[in-house]
N, C-alpha and C. Protein backbone atom coordinates (compact mmCIF):
# COMPACT_ATOMS: atom_id res chain seq x y z
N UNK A 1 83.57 27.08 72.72
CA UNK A 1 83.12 28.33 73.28
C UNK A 1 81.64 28.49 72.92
N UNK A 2 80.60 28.78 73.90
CA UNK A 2 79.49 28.69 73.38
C UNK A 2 78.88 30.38 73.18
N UNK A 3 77.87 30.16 72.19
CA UNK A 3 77.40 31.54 71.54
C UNK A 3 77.48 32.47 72.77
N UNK A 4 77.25 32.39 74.07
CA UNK A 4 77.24 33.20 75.04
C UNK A 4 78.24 34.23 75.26
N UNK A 5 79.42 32.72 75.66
CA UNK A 5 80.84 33.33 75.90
C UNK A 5 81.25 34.42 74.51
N UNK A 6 81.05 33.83 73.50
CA UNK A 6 81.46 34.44 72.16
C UNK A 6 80.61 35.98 72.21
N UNK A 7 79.62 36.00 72.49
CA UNK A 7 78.39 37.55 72.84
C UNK A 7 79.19 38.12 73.75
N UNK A 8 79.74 37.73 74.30
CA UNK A 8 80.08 38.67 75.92
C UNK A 8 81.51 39.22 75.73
N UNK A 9 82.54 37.80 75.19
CA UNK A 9 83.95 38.30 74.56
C UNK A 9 83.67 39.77 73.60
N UNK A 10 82.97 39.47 72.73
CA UNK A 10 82.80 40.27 71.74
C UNK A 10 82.07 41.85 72.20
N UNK A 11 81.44 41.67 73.43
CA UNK A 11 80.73 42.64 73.67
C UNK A 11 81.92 43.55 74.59
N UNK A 12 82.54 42.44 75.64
CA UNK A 12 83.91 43.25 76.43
C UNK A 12 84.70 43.59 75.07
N UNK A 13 85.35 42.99 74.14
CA UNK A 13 85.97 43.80 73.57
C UNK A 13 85.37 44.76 72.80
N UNK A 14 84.44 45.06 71.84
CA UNK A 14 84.33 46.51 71.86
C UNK A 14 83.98 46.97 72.88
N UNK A 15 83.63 47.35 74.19
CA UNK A 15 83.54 48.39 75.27
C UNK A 15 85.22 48.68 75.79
N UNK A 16 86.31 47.45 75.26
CA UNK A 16 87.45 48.33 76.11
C UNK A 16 88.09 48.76 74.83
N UNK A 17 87.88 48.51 73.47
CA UNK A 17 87.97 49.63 72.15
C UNK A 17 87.23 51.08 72.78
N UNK A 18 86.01 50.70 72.97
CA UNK A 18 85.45 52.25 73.44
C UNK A 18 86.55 52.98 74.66
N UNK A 19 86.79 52.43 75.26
CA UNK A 19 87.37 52.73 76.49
C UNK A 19 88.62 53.23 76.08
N UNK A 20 89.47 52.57 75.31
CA UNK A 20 91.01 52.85 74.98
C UNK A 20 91.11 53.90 74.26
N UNK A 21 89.81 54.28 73.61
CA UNK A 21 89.67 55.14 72.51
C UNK A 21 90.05 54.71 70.86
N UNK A 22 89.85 53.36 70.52
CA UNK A 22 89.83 52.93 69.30
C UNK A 22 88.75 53.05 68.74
N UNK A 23 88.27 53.25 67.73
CA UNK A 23 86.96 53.18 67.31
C UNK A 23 86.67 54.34 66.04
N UNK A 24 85.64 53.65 65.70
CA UNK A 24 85.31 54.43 64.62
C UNK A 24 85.21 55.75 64.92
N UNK A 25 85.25 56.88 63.97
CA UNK A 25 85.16 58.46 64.44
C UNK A 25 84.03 58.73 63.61
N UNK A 26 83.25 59.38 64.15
CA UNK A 26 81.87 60.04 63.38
C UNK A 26 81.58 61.40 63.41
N UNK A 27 80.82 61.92 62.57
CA UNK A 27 81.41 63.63 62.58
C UNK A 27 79.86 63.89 63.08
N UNK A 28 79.52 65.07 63.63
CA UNK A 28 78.26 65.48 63.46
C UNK A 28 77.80 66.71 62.93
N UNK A 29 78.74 67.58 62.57
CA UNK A 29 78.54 68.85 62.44
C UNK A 29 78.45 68.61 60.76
N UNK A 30 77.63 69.86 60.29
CA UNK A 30 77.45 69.92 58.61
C UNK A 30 78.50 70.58 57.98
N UNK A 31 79.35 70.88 58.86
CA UNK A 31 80.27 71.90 58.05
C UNK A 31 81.70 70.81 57.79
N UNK A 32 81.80 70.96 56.28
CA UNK A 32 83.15 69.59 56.52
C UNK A 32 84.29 70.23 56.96
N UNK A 33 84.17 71.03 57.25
CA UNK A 33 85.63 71.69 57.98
C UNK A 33 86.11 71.43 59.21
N UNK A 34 84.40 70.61 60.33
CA UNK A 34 84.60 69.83 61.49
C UNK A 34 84.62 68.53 61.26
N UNK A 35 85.13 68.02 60.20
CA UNK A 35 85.10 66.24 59.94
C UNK A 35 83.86 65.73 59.65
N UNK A 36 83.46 65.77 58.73
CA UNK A 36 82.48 65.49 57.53
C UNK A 36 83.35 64.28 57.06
N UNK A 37 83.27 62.79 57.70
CA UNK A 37 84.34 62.07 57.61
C UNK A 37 83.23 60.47 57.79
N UNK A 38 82.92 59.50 57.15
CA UNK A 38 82.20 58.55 57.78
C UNK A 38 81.80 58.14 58.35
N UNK A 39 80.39 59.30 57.83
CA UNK A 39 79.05 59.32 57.64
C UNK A 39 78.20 59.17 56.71
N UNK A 40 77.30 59.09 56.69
CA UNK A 40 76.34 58.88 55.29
C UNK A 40 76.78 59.28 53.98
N UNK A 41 76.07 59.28 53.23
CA UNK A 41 76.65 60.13 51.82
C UNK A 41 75.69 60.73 52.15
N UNK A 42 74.45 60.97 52.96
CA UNK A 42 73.62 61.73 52.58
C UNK A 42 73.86 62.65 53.91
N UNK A 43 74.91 62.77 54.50
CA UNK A 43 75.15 63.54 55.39
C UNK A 43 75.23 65.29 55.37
N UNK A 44 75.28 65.63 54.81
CA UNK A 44 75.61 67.21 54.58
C UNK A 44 75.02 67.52 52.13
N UNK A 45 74.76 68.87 52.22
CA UNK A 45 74.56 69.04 51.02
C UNK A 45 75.71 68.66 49.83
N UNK A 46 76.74 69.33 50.82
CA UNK A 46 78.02 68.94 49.13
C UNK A 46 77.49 67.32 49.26
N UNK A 47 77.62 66.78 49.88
CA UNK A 47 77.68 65.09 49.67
C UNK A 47 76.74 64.49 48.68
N UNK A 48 75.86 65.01 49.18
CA UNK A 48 74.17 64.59 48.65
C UNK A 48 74.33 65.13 46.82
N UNK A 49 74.82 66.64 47.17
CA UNK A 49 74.70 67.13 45.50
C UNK A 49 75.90 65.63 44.37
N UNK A 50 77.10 65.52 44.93
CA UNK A 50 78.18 64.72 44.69
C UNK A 50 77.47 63.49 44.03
N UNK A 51 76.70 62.69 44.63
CA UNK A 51 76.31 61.33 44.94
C UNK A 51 74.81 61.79 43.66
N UNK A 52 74.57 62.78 43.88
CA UNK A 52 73.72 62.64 42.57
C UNK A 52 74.64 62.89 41.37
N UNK A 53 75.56 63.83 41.59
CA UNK A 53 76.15 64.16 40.06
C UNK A 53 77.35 62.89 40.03
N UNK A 54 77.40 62.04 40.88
CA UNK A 54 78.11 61.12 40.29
C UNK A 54 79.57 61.27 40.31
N UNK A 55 80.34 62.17 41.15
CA UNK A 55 81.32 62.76 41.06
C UNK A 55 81.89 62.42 42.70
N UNK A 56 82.84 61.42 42.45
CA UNK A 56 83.47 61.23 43.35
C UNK A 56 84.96 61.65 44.58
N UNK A 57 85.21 62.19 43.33
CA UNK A 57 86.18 63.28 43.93
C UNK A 57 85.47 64.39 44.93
N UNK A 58 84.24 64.73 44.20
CA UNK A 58 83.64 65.70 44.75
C UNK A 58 82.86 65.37 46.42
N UNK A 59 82.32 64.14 46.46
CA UNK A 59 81.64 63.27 47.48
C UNK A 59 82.85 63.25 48.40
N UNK A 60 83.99 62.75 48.38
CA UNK A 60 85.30 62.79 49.18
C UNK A 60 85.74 64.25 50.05
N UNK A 61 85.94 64.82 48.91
CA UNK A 61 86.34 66.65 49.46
C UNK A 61 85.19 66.25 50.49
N UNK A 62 83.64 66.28 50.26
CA UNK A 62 83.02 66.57 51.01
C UNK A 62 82.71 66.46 52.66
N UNK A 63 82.95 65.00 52.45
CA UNK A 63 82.74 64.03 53.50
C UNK A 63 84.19 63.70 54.29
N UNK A 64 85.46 63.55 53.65
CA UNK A 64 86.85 64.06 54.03
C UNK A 64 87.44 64.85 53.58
N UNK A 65 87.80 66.16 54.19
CA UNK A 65 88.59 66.94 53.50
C UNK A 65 89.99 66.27 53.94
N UNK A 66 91.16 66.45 53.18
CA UNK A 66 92.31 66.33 53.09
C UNK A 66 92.46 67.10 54.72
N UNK A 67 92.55 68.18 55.45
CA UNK A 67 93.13 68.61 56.58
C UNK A 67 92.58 67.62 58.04
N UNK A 68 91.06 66.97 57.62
CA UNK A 68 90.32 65.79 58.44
C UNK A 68 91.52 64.88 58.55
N UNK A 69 91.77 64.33 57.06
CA UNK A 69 92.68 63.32 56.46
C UNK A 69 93.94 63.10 57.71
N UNK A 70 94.62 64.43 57.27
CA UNK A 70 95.50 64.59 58.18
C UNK A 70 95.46 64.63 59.64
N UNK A 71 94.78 65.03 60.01
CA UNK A 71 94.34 64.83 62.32
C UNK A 71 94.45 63.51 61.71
N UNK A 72 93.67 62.50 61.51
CA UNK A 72 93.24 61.84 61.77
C UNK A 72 94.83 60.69 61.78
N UNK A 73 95.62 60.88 60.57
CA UNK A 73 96.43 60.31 61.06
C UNK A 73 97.57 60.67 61.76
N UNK A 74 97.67 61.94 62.47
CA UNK A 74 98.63 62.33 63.25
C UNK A 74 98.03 61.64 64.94
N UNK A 75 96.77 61.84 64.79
CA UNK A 75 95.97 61.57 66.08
C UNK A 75 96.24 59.77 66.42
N UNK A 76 96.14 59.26 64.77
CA UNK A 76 96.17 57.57 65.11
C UNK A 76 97.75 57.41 65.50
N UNK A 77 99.12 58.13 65.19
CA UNK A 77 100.19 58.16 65.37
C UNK A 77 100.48 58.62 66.72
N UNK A 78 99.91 59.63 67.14
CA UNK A 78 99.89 59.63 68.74
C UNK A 78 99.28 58.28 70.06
N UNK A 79 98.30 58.58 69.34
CA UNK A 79 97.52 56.99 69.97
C UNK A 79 98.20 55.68 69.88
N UNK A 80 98.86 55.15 69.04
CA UNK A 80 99.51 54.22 68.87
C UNK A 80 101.07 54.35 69.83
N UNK A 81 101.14 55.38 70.13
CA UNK A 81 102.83 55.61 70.29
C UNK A 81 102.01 55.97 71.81
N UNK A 82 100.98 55.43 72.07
CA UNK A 82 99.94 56.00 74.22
C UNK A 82 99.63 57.35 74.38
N UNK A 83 99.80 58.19 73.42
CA UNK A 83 99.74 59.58 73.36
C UNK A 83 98.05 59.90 73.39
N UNK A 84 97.05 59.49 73.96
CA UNK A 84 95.69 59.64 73.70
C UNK A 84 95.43 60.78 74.10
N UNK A 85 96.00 61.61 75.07
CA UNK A 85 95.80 63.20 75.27
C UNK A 85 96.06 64.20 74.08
N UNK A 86 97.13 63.69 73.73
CA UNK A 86 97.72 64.47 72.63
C UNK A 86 96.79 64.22 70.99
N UNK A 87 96.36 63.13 71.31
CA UNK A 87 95.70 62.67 69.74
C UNK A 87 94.44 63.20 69.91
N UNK A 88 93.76 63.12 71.37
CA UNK A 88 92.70 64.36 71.32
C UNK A 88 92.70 65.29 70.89
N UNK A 89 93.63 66.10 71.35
CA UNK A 89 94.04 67.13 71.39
C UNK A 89 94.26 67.82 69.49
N UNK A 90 94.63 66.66 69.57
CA UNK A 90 95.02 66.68 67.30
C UNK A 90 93.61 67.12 67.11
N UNK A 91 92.86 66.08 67.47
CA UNK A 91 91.02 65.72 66.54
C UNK A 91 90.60 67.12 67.14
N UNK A 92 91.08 67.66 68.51
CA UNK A 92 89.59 68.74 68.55
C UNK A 92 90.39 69.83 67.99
N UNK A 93 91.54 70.34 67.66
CA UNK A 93 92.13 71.46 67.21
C UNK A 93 91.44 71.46 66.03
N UNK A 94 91.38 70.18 65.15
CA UNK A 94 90.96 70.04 63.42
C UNK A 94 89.75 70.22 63.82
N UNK A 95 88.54 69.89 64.80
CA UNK A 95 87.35 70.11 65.28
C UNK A 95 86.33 68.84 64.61
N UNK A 96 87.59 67.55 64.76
CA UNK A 96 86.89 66.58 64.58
C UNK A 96 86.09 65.62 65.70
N UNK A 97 85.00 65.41 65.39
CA UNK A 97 84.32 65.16 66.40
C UNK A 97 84.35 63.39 66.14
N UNK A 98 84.19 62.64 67.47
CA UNK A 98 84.33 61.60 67.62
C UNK A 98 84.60 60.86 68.91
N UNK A 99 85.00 59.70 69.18
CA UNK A 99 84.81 59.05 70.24
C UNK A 99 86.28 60.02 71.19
N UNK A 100 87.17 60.09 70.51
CA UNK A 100 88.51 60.98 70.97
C UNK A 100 88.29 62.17 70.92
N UNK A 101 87.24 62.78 69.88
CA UNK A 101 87.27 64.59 69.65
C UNK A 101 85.53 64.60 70.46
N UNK A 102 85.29 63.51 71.02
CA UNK A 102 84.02 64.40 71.89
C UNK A 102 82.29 64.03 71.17
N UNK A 103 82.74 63.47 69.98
CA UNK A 103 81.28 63.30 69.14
C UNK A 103 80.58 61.99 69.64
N UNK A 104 79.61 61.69 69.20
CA UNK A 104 78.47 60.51 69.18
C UNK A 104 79.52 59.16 68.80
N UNK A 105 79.99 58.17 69.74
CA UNK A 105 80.09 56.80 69.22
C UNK A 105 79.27 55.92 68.58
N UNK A 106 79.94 55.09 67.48
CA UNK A 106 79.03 54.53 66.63
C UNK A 106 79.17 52.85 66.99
N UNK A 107 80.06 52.51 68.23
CA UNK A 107 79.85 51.65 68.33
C UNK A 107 79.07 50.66 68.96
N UNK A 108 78.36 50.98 69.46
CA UNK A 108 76.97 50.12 69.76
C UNK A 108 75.73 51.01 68.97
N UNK A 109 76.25 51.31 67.79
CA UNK A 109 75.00 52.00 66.34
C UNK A 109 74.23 53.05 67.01
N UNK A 110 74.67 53.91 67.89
CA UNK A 110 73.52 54.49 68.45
C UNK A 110 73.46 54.12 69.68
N UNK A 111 74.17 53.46 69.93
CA UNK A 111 73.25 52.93 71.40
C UNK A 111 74.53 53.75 73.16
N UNK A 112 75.32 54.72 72.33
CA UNK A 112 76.47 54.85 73.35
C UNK A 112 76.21 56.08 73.93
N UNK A 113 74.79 56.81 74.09
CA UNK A 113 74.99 57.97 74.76
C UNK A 113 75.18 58.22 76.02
N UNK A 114 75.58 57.14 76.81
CA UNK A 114 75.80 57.06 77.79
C UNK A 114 77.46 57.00 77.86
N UNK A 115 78.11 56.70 77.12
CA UNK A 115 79.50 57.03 76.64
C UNK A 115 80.31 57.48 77.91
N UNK A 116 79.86 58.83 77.89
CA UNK A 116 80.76 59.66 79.22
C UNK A 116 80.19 59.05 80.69
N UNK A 117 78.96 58.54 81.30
CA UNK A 117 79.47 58.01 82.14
C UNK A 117 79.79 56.37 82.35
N UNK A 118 79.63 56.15 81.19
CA UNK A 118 80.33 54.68 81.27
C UNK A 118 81.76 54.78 81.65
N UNK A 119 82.56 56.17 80.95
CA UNK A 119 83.76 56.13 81.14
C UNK A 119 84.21 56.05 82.31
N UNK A 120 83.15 57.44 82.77
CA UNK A 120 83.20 57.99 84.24
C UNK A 120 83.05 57.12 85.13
N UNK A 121 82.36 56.17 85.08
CA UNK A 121 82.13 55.10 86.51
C UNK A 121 83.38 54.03 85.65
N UNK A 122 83.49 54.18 84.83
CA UNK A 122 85.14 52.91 85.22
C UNK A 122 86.54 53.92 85.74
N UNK A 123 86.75 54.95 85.08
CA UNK A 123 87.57 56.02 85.90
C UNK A 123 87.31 56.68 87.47
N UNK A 124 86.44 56.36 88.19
CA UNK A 124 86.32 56.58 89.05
C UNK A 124 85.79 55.37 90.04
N UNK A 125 86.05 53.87 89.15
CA UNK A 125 85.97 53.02 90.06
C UNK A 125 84.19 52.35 90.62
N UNK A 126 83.45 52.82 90.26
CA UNK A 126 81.70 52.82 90.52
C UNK A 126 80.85 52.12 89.27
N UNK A 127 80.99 50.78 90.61
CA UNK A 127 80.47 49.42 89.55
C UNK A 127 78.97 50.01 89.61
N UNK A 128 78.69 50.32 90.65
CA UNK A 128 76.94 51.04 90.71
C UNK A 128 76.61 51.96 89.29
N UNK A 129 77.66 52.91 89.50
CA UNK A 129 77.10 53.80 88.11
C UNK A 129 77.63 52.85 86.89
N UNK A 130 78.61 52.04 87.04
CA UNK A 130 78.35 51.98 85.47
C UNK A 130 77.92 50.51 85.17
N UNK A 131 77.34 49.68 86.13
CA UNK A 131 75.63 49.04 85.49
C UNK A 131 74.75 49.65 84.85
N UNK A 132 74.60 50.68 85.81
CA UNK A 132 73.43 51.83 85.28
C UNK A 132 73.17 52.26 84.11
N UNK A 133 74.68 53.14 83.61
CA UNK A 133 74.71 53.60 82.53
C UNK A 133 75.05 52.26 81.15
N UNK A 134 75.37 50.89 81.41
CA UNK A 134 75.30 50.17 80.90
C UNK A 134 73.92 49.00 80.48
N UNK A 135 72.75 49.98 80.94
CA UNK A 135 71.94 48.96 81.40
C UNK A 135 70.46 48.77 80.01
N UNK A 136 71.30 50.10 79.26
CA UNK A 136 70.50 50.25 78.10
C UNK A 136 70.96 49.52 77.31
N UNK A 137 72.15 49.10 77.25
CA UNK A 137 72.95 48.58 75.44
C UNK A 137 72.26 46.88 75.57
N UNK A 138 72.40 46.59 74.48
CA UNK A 138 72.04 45.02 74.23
C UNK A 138 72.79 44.02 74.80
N UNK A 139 71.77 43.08 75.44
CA UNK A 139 72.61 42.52 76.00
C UNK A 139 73.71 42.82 77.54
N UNK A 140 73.08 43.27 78.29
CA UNK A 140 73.49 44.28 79.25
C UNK A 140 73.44 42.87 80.20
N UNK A 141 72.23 42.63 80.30
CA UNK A 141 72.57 41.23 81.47
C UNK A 141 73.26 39.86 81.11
N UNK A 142 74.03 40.14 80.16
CA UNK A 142 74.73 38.66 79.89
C UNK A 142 76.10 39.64 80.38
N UNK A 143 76.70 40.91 80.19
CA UNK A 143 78.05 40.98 80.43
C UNK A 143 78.36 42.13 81.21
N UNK A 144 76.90 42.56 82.28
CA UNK A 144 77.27 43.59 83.30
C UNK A 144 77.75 42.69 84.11
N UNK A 145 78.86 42.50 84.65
CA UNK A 145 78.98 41.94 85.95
C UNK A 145 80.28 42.21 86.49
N UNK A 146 80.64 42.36 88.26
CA UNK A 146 81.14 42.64 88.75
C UNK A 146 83.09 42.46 88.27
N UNK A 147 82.88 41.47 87.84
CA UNK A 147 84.11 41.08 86.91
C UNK A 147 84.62 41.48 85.90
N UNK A 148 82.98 41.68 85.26
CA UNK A 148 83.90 41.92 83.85
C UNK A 148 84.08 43.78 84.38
N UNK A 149 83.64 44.51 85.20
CA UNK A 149 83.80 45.95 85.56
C UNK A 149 85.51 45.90 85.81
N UNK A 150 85.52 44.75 86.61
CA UNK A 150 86.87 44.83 87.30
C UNK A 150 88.13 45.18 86.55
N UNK A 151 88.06 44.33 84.99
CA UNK A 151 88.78 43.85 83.99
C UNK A 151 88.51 45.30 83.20
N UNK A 152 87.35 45.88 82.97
CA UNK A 152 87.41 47.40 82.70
C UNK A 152 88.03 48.28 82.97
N UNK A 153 87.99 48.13 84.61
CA UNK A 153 88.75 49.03 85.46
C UNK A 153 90.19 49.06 85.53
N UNK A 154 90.89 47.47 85.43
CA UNK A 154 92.21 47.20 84.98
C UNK A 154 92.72 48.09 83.83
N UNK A 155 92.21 47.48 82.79
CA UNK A 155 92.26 47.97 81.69
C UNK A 155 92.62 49.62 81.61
N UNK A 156 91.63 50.28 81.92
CA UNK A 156 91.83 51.68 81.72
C UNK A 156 92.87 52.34 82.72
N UNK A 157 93.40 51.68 84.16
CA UNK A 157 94.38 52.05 84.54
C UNK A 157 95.68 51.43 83.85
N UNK A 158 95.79 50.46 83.01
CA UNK A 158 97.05 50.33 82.33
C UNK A 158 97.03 50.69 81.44
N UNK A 159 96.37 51.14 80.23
CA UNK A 159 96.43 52.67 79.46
C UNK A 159 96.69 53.37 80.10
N UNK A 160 95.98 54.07 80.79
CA UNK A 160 97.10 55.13 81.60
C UNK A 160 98.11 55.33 81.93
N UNK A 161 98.75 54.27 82.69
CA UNK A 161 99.57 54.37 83.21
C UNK A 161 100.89 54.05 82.00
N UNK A 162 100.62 53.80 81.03
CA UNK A 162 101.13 53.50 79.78
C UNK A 162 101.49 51.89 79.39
N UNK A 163 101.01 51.17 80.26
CA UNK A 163 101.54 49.60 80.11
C UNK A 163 100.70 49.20 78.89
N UNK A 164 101.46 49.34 77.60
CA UNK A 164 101.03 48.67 77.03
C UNK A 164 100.76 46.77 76.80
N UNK A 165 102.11 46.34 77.31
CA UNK A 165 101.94 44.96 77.51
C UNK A 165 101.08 44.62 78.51
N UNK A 166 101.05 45.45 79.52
CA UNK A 166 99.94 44.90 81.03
C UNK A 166 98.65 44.74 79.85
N UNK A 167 98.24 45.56 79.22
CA UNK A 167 97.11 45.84 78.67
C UNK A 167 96.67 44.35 77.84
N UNK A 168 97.98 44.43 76.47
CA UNK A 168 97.29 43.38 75.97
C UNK A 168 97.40 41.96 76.62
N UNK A 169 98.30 41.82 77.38
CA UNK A 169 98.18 40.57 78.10
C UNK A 169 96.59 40.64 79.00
N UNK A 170 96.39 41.91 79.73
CA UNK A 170 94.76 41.35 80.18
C UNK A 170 93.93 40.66 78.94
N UNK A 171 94.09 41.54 77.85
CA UNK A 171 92.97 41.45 76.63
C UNK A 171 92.94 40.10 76.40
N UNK A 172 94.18 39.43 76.15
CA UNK A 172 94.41 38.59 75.53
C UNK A 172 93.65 37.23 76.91
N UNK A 173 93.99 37.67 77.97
CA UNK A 173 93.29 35.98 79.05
C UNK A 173 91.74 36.44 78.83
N UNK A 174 91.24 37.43 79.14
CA UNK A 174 89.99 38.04 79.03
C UNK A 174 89.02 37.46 77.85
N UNK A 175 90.08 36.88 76.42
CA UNK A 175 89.31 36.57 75.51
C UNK A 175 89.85 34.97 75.85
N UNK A 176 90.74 34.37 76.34
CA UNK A 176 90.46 33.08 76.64
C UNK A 176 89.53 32.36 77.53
N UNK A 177 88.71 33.25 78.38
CA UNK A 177 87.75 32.72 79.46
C UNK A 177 86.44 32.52 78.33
């Protein structure tokens, strides 16, 4: 497999992690009561004060509170069992923000604010818009292409539709090409 194929595998699979809604969760708000959850240590004041006094219990409360704790795994228990409405639904009640509760994705480091219509042009089928909105991330001309949209587009209609096996069987030829 040459470095290419290996860039492009790697690049389709995290975009249909983004897509399925796997992925890291990132908080943005300062208040840890909206998921103050991995992010910086230097993310919010309790954290920062914590990380100087050396007090780790205290850095934790901060950055996860125990009720975060909890969405987060009722939300991964919905999600796992195809429930991704419902596991939303978990993260934004707790008012955790993230790729499922609505916040900044961290998986292309920054580079996903285009997020919603990436989604939007594979949910609505529009290879036009989502070149477009794909045209910033790295590496955009090794794995925009009409195909790999197609295999996007698959993809997010068998999540839906709940096929989990349709799903990983695409994943799985998708990473043999």
């Amino acid at each position: 497999m040459t470095n290419t194929t290996k860039s492009t595998l790697v690049t389709l699979l995290a975009l249909s992690l983004l897509i399925v809604g796997t992925s890291v969760v990132s908080a943005q708000d300062a208040n840890k009561a909206t998921g103050q959850f991995l992010r910086s240590p230097w993310g919010n004041p309790e954290s920062v004060k914590a990380v100087e006094q050396g007090d780790f219990n205290a850095w934790r409360d901060a950055v996860a509170p125990k009720a975060t704790f909890d969405a987060l795994v009722k939300a991964n228990k919905l999600k796992a069992d195809g429930d991704l409405k419902g596991a939303k639904a978990v993260l934004d009640e707790a008012g955790v923000k993230g790729p499922m509760g609505g916040g900044q994705h961290m998986m292309f480091r920054g580079e996903s604010q285009n997020h919603e219509a990436i989604h939007a042009a594979i949910e609505n089928n529009e290879f036009t818009a989502w070149k477009a909105a794909m045209a910033d991330l790295p590496n955009a001309d090794k794995f925009v292409t009409e195909e790999n949209f197609n295999s996007m587009v698959k993809m997010h209609e068998l999540k839906e539709s709940g096929d989990k096996e349709g799903l990983r069987t695409l994943r799985m030829d998708r990473l043999k090409k």
